[in-house]
C-alpha atoms as a PDB file:
ATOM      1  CA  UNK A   1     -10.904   1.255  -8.958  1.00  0.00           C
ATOM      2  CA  UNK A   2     -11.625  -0.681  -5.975  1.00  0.00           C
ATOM      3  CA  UNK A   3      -9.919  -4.046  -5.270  1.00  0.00           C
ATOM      4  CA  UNK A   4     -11.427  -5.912  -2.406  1.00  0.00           C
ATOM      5  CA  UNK A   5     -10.322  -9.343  -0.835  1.00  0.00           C
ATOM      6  CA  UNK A   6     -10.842 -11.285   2.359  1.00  0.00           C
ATOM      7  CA  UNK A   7      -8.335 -13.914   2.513  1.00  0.00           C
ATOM      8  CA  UNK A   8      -4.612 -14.144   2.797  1.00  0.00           C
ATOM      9  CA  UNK A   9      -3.213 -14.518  -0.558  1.00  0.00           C
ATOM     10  CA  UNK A  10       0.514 -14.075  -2.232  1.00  0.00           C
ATOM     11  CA  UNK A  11       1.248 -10.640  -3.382  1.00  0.00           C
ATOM     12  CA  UNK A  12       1.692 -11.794  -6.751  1.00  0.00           C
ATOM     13  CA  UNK A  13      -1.664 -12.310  -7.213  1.00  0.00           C
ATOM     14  CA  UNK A  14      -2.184  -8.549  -7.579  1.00  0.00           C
ATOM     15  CA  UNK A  15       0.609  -8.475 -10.312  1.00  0.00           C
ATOM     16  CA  UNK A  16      -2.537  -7.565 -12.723  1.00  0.00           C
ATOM     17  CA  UNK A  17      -2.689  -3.938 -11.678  1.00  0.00           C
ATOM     18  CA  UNK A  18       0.711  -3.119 -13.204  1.00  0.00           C
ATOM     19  CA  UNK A  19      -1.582  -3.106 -16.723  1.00  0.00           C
ATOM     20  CA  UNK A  20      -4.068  -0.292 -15.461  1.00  0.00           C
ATOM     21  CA  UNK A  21      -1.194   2.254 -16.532  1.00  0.00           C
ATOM     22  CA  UNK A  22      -4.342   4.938 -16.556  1.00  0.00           C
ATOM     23  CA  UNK A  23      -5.163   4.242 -13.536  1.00  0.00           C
ATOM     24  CA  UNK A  24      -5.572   7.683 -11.250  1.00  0.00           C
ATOM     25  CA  UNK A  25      -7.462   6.390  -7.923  1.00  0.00           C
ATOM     26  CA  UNK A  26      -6.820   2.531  -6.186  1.00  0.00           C
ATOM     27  CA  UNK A  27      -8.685   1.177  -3.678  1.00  0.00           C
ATOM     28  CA  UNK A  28      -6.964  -2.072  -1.710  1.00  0.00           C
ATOM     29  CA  UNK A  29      -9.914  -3.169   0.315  1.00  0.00           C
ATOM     30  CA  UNK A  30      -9.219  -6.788   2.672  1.00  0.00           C
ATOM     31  CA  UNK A  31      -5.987  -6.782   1.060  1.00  0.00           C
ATOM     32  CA  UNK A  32      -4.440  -9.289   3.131  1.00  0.00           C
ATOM     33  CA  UNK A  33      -0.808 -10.470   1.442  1.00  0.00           C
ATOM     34  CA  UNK A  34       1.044 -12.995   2.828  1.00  0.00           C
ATOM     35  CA  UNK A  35       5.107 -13.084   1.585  1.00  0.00           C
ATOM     36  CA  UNK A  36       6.697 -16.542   0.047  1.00  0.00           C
ATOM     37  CA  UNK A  37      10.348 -15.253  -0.138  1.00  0.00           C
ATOM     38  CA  UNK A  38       9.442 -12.331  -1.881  1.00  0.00           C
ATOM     39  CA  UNK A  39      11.307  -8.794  -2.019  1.00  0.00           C
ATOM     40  CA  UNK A  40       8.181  -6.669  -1.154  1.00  0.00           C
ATOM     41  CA  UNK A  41       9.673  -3.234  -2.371  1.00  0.00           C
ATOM     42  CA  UNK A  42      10.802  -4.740  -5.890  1.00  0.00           C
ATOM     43  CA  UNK A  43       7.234  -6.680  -6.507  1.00  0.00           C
ATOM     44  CA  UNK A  44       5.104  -3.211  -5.611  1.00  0.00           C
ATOM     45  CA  UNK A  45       7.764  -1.233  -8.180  1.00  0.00           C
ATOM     46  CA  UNK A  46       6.862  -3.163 -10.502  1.00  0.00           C
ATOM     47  CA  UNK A  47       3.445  -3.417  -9.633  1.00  0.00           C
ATOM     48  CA  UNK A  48       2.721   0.261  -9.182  1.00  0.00           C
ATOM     49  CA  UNK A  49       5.988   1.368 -11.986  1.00  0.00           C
ATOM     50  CA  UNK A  50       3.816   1.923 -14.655  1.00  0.00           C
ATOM     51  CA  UNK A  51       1.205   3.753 -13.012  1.00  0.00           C
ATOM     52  CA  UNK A  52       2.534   6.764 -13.850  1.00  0.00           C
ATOM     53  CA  UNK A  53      -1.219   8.371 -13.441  1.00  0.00           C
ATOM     54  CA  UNK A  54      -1.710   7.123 -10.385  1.00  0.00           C
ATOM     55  CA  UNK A  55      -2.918  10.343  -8.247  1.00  0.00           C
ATOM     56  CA  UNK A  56      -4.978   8.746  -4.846  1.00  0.00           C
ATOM     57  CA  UNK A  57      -4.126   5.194  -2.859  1.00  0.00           C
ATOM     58  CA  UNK A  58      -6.494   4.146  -0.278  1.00  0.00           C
ATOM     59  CA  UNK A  59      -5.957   1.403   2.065  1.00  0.00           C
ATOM     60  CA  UNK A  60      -8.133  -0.574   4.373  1.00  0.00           C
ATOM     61  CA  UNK A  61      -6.986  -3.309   5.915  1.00  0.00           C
ATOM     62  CA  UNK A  62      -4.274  -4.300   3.575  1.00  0.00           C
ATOM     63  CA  UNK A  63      -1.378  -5.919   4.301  1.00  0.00           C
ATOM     64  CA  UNK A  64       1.169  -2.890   2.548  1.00  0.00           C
ATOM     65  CA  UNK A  65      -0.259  -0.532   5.680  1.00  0.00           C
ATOM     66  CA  UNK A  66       2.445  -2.579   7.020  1.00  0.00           C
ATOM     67  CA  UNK A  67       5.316  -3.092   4.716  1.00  0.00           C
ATOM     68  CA  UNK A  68       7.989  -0.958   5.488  1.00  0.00           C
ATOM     69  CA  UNK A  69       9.856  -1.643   2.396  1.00  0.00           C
ATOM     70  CA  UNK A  70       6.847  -0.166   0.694  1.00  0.00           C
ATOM     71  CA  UNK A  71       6.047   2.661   2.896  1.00  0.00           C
ATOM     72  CA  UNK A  72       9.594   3.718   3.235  1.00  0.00           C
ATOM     73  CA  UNK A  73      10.048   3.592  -0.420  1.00  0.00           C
ATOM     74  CA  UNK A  74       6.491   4.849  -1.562  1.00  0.00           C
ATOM     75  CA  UNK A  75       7.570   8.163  -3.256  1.00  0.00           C
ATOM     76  CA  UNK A  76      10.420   6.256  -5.102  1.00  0.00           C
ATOM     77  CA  UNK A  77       7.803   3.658  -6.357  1.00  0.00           C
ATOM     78  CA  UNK A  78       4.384   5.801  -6.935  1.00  0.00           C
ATOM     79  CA  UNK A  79       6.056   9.084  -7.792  1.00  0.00           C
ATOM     80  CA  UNK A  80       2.899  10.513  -8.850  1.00  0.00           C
ATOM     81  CA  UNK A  81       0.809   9.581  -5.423  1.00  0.00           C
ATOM     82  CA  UNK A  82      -0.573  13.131  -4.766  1.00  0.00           C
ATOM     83  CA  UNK A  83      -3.388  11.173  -1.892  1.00  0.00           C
ATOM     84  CA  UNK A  84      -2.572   8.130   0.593  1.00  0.00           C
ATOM     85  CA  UNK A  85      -5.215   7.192   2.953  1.00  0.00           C
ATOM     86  CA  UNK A  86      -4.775   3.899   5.379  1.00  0.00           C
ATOM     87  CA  UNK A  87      -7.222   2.484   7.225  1.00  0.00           C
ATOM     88  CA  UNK A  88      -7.781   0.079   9.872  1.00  0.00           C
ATOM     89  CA  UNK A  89     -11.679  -1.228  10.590  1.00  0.00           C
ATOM     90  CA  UNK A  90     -10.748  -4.082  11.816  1.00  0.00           C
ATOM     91  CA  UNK A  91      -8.977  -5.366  14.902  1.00  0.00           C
ATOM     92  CA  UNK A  92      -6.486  -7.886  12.394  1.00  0.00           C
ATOM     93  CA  UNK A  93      -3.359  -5.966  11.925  1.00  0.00           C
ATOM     94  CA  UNK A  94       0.295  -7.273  11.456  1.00  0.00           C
ATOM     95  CA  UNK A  95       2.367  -5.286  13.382  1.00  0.00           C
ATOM     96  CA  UNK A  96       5.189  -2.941  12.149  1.00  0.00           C
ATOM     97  CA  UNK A  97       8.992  -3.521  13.207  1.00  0.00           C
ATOM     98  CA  UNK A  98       9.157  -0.229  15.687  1.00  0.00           C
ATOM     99  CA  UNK A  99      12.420   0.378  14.514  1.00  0.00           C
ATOM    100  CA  UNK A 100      11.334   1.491  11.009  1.00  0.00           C
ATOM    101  CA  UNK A 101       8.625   3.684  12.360  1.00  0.00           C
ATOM    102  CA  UNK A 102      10.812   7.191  11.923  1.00  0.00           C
ATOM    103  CA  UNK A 103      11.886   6.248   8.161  1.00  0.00           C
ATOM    104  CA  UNK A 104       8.299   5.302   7.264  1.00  0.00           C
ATOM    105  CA  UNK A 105       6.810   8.688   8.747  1.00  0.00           C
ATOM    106  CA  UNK A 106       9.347  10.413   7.206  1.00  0.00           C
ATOM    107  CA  UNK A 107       8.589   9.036   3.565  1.00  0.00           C
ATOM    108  CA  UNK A 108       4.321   9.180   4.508  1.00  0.00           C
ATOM    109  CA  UNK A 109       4.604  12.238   5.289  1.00  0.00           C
ATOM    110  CA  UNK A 110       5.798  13.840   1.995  1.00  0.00           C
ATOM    111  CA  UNK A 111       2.419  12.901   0.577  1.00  0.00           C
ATOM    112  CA  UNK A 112       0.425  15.916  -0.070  1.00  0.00           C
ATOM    113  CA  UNK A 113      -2.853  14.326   1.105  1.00  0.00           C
ATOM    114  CA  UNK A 114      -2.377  11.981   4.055  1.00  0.00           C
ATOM    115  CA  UNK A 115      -4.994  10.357   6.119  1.00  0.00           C
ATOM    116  CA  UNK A 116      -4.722   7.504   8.828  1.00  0.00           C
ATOM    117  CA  UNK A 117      -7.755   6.352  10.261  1.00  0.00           C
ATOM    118  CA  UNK A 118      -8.405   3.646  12.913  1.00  0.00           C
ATOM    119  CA  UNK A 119     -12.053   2.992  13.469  1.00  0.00           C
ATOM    120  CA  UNK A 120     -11.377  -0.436  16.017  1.00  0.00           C
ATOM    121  CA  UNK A 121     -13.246   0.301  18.618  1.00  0.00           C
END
């Protein structure tokens, strides 16, 4: 399933997902959250929790490229993410705290399948 949006909108928008529990492949195209006091790691468990099927994540452009609290926690919260590909086409980015940069490579790259792409030229 592809999702794709092109505005900044609150992550609970995307609360919907949680009900796809068959769901094997998600696309988060222009995914662009933005956070109103929100706990980012407890809104994508529940969000992703009962996607017990889910296999392959793809992400361009969107916002949880960025999240530490996700990426750091991603094997925790998808435990069944076999494929994680990230994206950037675009020269919008939010930037990553540097100082969570070893924990997040360290949970990314337990994924069997990972692919980060940058195509900004």
């Amino acid at each position: 399933m592809r999702v794709t949006g092109n505005a900044d909108y609150p992550l609970e928008y995307m609360d919907w997902i949680a009900k796809l529990e068959k769901l094997e492949i998600l696309k988060l195209d222009m995914s662009r959250f933005y956070e109103e006091e929100i706990d980012v790691k407890d809104f994508t468990e529940k969000m992703f929790g009962k996607l017990t099927n889910l296999k392959s994540l793809e992400l361009v452009d969107c916002s949880l490229m960025y999240e530490p609290e996700f990426l750091v926690n991603i094997r925790e919260i998808i435990p069944s993410l076999e494929t994680l590909i990230m994206t950037s086409e675009s020269d919008f980015s939010h930037p990553m705290d540097i100082d969570y940069l070893v924990e997040v490579l360290d949970s990314i790259g337990d994924v069997k399948n990972l692919c980060i792409k940058d195509y900004v030229d």
